[in-house]
C-alpha atoms as a PDB file:
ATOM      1  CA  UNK A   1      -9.525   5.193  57.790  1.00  0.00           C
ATOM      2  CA  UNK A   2     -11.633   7.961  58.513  1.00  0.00           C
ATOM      3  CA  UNK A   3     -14.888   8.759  60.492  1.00  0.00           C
ATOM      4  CA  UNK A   4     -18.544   8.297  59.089  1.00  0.00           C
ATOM      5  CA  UNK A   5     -19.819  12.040  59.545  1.00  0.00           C
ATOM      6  CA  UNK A   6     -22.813  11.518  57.937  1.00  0.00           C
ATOM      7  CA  UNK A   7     -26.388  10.112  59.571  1.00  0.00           C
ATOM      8  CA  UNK A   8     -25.684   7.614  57.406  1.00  0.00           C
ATOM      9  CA  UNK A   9     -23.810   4.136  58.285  1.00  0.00           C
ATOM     10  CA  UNK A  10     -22.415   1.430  56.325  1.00  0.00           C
ATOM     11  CA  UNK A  11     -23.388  -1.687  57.438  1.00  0.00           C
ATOM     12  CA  UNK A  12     -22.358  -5.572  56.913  1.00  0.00           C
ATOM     13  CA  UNK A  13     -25.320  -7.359  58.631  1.00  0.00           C
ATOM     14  CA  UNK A  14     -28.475  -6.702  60.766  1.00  0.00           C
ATOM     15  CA  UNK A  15     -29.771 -10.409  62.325  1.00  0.00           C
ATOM     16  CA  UNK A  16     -31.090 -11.609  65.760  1.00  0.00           C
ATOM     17  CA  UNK A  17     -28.620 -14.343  67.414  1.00  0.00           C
ATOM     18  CA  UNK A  18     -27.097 -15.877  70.848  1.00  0.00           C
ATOM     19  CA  UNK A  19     -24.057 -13.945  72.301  1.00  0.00           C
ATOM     20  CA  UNK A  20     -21.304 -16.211  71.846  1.00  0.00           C
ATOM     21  CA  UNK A  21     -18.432 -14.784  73.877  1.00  0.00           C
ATOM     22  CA  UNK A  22     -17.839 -12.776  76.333  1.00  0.00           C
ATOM     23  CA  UNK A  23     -19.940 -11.995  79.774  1.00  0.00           C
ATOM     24  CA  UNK A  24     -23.120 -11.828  77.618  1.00  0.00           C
ATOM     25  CA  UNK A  25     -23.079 -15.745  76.520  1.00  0.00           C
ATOM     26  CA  UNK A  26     -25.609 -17.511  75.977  1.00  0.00           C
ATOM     27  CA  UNK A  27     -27.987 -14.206  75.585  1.00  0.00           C
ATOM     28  CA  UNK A  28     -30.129 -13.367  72.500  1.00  0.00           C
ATOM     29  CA  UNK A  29     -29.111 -10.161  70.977  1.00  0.00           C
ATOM     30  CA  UNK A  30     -29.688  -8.222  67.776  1.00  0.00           C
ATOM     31  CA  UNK A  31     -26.716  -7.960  66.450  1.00  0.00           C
ATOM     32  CA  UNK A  32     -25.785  -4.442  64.122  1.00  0.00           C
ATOM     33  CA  UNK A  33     -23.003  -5.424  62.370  1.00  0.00           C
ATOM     34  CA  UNK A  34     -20.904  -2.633  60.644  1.00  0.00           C
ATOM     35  CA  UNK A  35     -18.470  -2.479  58.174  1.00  0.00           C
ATOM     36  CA  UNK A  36     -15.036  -1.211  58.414  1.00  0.00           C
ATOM     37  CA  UNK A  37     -12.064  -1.995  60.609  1.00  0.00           C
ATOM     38  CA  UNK A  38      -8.526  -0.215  60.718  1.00  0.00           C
ATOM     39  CA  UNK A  39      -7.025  -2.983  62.685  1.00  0.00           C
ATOM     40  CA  UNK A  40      -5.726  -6.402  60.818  1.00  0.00           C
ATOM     41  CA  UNK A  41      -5.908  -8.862  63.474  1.00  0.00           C
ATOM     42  CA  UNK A  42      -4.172 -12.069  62.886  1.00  0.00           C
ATOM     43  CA  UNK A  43      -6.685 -14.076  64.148  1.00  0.00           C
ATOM     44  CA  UNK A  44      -9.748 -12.124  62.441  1.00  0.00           C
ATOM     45  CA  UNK A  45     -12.847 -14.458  61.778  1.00  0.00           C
ATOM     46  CA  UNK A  46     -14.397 -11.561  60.263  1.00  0.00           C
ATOM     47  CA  UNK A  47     -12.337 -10.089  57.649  1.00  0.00           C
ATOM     48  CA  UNK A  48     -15.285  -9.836  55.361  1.00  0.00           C
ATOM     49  CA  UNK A  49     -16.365  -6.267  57.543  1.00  0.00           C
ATOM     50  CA  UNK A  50     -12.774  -4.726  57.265  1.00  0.00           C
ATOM     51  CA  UNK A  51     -13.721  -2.778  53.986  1.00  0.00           C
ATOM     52  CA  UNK A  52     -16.891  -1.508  53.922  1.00  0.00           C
ATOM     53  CA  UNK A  53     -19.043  -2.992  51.294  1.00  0.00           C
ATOM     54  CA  UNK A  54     -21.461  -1.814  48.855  1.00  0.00           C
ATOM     55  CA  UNK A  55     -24.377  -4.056  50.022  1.00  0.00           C
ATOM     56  CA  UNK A  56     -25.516  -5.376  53.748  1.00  0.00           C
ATOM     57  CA  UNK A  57     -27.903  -8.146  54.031  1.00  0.00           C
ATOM     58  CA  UNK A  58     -31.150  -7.527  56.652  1.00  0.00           C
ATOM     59  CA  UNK A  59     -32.238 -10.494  58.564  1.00  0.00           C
ATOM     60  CA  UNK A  60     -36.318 -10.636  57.421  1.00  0.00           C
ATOM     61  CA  UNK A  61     -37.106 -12.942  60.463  1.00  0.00           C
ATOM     62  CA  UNK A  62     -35.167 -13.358  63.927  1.00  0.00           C
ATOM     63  CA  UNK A  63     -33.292 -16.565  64.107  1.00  0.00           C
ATOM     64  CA  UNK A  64     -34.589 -17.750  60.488  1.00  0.00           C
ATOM     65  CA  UNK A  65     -31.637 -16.266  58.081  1.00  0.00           C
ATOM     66  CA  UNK A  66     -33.750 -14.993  56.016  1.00  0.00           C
ATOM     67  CA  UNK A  67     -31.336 -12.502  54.524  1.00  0.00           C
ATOM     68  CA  UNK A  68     -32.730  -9.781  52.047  1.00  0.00           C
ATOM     69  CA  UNK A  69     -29.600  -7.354  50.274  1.00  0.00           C
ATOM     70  CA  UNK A  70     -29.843  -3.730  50.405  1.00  0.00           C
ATOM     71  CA  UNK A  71     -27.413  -1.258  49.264  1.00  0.00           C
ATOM     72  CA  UNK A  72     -25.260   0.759  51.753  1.00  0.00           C
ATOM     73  CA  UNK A  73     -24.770   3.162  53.130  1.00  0.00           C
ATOM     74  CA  UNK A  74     -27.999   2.970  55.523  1.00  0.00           C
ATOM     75  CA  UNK A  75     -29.924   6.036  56.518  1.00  0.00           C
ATOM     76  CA  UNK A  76     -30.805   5.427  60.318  1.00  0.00           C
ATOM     77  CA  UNK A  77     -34.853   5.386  60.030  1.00  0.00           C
ATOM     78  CA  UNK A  78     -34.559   2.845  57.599  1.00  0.00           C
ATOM     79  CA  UNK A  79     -32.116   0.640  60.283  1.00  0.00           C
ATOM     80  CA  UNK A  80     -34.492   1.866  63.205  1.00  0.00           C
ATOM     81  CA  UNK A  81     -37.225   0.103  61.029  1.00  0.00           C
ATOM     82  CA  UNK A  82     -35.261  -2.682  60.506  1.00  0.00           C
ATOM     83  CA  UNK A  83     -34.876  -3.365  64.273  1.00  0.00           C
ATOM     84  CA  UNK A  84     -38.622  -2.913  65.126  1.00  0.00           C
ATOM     85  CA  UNK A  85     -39.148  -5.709  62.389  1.00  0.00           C
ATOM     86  CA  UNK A  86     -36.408  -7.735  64.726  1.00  0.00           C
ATOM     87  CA  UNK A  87     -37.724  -6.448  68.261  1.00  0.00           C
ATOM     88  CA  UNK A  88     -40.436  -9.290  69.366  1.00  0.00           C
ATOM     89  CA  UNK A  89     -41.903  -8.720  72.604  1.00  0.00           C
ATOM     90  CA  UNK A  90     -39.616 -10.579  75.620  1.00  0.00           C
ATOM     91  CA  UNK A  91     -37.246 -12.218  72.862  1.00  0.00           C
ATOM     92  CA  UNK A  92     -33.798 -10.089  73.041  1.00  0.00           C
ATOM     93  CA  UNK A  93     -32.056  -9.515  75.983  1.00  0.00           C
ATOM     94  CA  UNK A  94     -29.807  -6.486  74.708  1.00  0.00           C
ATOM     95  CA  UNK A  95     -28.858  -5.056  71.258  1.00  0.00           C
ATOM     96  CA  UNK A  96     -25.005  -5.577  70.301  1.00  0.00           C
ATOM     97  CA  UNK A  97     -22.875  -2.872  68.216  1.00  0.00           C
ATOM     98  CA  UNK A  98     -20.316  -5.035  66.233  1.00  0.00           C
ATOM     99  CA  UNK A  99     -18.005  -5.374  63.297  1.00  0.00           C
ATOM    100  CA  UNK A 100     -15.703  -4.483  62.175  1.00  0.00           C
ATOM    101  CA  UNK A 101     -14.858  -1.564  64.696  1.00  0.00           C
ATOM    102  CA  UNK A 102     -18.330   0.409  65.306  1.00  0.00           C
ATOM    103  CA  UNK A 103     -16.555   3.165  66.859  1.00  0.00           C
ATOM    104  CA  UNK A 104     -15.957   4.244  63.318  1.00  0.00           C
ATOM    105  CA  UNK A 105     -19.287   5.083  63.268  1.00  0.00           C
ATOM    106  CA  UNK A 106     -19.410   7.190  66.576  1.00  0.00           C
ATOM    107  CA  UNK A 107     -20.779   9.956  64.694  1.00  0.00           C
ATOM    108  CA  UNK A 108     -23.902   8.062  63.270  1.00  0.00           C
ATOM    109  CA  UNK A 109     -24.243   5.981  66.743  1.00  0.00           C
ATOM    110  CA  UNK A 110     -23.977   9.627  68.629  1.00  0.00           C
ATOM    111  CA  UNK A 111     -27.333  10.541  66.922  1.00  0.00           C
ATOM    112  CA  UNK A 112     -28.803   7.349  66.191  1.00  0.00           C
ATOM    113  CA  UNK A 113     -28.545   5.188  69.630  1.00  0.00           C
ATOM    114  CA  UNK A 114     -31.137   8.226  71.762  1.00  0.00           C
ATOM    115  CA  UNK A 115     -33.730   6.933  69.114  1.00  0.00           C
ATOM    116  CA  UNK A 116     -32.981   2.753  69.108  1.00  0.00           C
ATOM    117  CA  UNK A 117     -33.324   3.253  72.828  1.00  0.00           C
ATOM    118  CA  UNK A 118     -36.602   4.980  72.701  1.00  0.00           C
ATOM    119  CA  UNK A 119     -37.954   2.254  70.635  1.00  0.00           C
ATOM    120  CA  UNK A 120     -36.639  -1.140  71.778  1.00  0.00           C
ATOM    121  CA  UNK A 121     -36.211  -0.035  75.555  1.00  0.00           C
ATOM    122  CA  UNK A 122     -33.221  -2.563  75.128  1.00  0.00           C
ATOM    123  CA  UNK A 123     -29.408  -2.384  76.395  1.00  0.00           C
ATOM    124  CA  UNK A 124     -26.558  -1.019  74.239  1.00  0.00           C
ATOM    125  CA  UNK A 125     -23.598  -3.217  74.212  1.00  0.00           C
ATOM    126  CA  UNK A 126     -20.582  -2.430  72.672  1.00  0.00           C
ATOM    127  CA  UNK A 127     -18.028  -5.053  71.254  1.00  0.00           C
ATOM    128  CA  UNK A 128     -15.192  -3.019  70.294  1.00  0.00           C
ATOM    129  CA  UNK A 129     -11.594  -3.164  69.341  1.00  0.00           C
ATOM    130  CA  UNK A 130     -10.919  -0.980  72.783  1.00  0.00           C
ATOM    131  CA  UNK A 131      -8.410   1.529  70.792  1.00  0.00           C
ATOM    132  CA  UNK A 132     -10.558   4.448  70.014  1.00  0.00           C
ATOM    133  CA  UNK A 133     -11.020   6.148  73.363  1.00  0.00           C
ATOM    134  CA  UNK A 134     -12.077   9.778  71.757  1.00  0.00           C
ATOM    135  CA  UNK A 135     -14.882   8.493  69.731  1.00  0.00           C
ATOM    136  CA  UNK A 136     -16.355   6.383  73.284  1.00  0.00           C
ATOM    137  CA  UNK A 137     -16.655   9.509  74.868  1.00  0.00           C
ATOM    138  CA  UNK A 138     -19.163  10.249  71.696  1.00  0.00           C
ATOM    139  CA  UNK A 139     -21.344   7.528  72.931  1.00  0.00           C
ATOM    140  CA  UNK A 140     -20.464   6.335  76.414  1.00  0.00           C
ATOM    141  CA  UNK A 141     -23.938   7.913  77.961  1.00  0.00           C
ATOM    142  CA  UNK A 142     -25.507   5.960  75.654  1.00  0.00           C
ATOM    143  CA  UNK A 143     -23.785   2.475  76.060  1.00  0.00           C
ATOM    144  CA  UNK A 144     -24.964  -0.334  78.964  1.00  0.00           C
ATOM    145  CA  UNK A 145     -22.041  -2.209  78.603  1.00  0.00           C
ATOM    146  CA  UNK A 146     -18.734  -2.852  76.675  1.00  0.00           C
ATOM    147  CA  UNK A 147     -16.906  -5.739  76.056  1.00  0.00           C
ATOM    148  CA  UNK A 148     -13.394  -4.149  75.342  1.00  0.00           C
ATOM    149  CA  UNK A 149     -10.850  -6.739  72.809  1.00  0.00           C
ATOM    150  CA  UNK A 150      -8.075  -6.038  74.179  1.00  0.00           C
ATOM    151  CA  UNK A 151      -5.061  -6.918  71.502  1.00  0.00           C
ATOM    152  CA  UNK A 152      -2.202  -9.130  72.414  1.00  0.00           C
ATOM    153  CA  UNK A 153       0.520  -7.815  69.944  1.00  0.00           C
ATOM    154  CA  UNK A 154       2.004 -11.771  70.108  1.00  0.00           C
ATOM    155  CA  UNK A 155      -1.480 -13.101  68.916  1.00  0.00           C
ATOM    156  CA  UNK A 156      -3.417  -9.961  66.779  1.00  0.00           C
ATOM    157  CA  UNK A 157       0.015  -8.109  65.459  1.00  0.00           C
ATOM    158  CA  UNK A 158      -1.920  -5.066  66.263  1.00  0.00           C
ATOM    159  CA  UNK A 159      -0.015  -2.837  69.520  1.00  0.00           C
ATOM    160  CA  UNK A 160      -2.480  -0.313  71.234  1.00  0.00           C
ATOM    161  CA  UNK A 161      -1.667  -0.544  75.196  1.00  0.00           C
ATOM    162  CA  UNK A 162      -1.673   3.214  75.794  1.00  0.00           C
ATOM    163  CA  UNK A 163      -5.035   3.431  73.224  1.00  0.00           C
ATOM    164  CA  UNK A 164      -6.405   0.270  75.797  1.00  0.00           C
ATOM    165  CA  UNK A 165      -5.735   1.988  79.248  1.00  0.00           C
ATOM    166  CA  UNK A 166      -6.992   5.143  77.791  1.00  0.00           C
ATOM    167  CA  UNK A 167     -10.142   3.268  77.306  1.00  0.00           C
ATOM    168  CA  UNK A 168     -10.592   1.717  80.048  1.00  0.00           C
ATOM    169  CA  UNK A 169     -10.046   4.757  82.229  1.00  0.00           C
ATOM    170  CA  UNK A 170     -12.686   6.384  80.483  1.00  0.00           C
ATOM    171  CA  UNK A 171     -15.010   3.445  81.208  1.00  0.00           C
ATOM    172  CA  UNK A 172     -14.519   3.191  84.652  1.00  0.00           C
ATOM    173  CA  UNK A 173     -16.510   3.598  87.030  1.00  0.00           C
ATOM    174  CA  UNK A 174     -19.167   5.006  84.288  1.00  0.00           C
ATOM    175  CA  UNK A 175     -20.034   1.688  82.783  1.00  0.00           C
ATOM    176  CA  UNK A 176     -20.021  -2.150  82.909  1.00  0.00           C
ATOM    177  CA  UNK A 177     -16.835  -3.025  80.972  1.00  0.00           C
ATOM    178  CA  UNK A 178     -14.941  -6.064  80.869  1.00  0.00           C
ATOM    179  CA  UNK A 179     -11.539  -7.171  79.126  1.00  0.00           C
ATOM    180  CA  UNK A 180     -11.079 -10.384  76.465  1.00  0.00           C
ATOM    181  CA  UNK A 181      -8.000 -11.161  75.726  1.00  0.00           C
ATOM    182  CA  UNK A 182      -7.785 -13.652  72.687  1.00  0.00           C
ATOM    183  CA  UNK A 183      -4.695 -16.286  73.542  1.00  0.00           C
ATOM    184  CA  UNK A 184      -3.117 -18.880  71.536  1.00  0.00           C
ATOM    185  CA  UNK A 185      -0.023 -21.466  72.029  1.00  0.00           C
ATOM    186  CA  UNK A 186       2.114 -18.037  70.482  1.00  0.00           C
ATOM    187  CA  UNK A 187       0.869 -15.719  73.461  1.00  0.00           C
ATOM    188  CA  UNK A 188       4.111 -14.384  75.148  1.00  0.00           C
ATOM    189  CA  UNK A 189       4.900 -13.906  78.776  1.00  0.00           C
ATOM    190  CA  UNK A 190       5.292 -10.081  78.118  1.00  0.00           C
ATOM    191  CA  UNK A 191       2.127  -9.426  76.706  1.00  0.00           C
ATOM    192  CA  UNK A 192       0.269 -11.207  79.199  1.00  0.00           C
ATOM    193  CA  UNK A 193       2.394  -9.218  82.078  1.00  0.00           C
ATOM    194  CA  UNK A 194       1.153  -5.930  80.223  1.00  0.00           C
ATOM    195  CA  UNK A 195      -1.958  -6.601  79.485  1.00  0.00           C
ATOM    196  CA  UNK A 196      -2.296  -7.845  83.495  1.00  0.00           C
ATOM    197  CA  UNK A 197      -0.541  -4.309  84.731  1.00  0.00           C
ATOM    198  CA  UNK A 198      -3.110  -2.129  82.806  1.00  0.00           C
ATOM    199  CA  UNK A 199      -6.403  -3.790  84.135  1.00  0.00           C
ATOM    200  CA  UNK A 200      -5.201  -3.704  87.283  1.00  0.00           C
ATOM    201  CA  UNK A 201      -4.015  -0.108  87.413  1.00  0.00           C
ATOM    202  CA  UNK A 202      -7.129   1.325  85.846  1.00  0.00           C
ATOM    203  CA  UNK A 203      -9.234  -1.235  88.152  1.00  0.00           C
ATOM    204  CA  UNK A 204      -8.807  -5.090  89.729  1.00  0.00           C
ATOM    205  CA  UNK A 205     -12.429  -5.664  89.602  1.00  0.00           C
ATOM    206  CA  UNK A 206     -12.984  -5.160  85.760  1.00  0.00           C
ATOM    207  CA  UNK A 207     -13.615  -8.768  84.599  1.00  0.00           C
ATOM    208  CA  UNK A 208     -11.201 -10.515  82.242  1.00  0.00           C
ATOM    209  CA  UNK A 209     -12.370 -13.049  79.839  1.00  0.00           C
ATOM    210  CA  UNK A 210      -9.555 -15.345  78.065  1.00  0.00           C
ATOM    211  CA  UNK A 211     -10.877 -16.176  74.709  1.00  0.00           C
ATOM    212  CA  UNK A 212      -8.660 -19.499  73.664  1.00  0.00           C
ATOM    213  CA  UNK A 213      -8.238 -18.240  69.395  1.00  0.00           C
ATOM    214  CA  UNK A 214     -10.495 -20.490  67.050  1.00  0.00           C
ATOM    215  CA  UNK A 215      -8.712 -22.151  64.381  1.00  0.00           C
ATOM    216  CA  UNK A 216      -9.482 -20.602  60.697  1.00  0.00           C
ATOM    217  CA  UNK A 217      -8.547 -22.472  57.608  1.00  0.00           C
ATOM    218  CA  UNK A 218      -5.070 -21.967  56.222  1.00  0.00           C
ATOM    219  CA  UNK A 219      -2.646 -20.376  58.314  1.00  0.00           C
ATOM    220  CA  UNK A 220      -4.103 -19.356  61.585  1.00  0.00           C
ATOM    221  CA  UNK A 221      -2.649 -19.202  65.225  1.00  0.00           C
ATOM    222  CA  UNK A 222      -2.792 -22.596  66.865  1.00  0.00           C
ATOM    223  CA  UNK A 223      -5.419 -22.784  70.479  1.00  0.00           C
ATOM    224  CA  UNK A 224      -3.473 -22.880  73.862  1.00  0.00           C
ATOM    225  CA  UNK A 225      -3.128 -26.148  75.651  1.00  0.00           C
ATOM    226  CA  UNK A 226      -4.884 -26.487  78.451  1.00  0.00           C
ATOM    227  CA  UNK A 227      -1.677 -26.442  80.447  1.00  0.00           C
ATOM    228  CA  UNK A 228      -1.339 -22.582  79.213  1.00  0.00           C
ATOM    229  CA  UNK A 229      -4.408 -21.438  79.581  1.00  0.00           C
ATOM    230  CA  UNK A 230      -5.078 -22.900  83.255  1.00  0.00           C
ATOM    231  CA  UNK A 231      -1.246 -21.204  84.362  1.00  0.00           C
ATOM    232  CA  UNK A 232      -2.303 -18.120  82.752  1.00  0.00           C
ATOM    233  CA  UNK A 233      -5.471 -17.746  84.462  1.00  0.00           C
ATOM    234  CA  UNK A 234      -4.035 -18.405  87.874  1.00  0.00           C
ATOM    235  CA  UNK A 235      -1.058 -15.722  86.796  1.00  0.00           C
ATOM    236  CA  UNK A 236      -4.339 -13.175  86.251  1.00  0.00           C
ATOM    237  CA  UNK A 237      -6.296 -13.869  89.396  1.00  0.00           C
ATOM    238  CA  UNK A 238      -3.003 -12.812  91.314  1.00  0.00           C
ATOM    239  CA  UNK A 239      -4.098  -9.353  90.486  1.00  0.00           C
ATOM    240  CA  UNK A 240      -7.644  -9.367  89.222  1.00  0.00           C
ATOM    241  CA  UNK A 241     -10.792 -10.603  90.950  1.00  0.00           C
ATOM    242  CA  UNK A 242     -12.522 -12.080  88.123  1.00  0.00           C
ATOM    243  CA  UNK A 243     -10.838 -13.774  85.506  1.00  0.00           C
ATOM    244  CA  UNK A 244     -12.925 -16.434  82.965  1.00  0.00           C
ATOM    245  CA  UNK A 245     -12.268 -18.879  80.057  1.00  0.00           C
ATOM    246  CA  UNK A 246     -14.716 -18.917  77.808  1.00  0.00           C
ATOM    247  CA  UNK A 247     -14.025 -19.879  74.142  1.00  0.00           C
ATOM    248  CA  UNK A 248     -16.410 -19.241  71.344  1.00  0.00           C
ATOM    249  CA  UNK A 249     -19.475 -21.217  72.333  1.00  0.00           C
ATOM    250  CA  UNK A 250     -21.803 -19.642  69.028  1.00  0.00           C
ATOM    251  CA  UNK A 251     -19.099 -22.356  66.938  1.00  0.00           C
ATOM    252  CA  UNK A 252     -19.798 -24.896  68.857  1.00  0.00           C
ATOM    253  CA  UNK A 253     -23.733 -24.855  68.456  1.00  0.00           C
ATOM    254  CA  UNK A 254     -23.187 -24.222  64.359  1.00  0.00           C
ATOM    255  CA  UNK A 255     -24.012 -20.653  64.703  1.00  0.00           C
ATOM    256  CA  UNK A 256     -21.501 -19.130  62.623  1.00  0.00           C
END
């Protein structure tokens, strides 16, 4: 898949919501959600933004899902007007880049994030595959923090270690990053072991999250036990000085 060049972006969604995973749970956001991915993770509960579409829908009114369709791709005044319609006064906490993988649209975010800053006065966060270190550097000045998915090849089929620690070297000690790692009853020993040796080698204070997988319909990986996941956090904070579980609390409250 190649870069968006253009000041244009295609997106999949623009709506205001509560962060659901990560170190940012529980916040209220607006979420950007674009479309395209060039990874096919196994556990995916978005697979709707891996192609981009022909159509996004716009959230009219925060919270109310008041979806109106517009045709992509998006010229960036018409999303910067979109988000002043979303930006009430002391509502959001932070904007979040999502997808799909946004860093396929480093090119649009280069040029567009100086001017969503200038309006909304908001953080940046970044949710992001972790595999695309070249187009971060595009953005990184711009970005308050990054939550970094870091892929378990046993549980997302997708391999990117040296892609990962290229990332996370970039990140550190220039932003707030931390690592989720999304873990199911299939996780292997070996992965974890990696996955453990490149946070710590870049940096033992960058937070880890473990992110027990959600169950999709048909065949999907299975959740940890509670066995696992207890074992495997006490295996991380051998090396790391922060290490959550937090599953996907937006599921849990309906909020899909």
């Amino acid at each position: 898949m190649t870069l968006v060049t253009t000041a244009t972006a295609n997106l999949v969604e623009v709506f205001s919501a509560i962060q659901g995973e990560g170190l940012n749970v529980g916040t209220r956001q607006i979420f950007i959600r674009f479309g395209g991915c060039d990874l096919r993770c196994w556990f995916c509960d978005s697979a709707n933004t891996w192609k981009a579409d022909s159509q996004c829908r716009i959230e009219e009114t925060p919270g109310q899902r008041d979806f109106k369709i517009y045709p992509n791709p998006i010229e960036e005044e018409q999303l910067l007007s979109w988000i002043k319609q979303q930006h009430q006064p002391r509502l959001h906490d932070s904007i979040s880049l999502t997808g799909g993988e946004p860093l396929l649209h480093a090119k649009f975010l280069q040029q567009f994030l100086p001017k969503l800053k200038a309006i909304t006065q908001l953080p940046i966060y970044l949710e992001t595959g972790g595999h695309r270190p070249q187009q971060l550097s595009l953005i990184l000045d711009q970005l308050d923090c990054i939550g970094m998915d870091m892929k378990l090849p046993s549980v997302s089929g997708e391999e990117r270690w040296l892609a990962h620690k290229e990332f996370l070297q970039i990140c550190i000690p220039q932003k707030e990053v931390f690592v989720k790692l999304i873990v199911s009853n299939e996780t292997t020993e070996a992965d974890l072991q990696q996955a453990r040796s490149i946070i710590a080698e870049v940096s033992s204070e960058i937070p880890v999250i473990l992110q027990p997988v959600t169950p999709l319909e048909g065949n999907s990986p299975t959740p940890p036990t509670a066995e696992q996941v207890l074992f495997w956090q006490s295996f991380f904070k051998e090396a790391l000085s922060e290490v959550r579980v937090i599953p996907q609390t937006h599921k849990m409250i309906g909020q899909l």
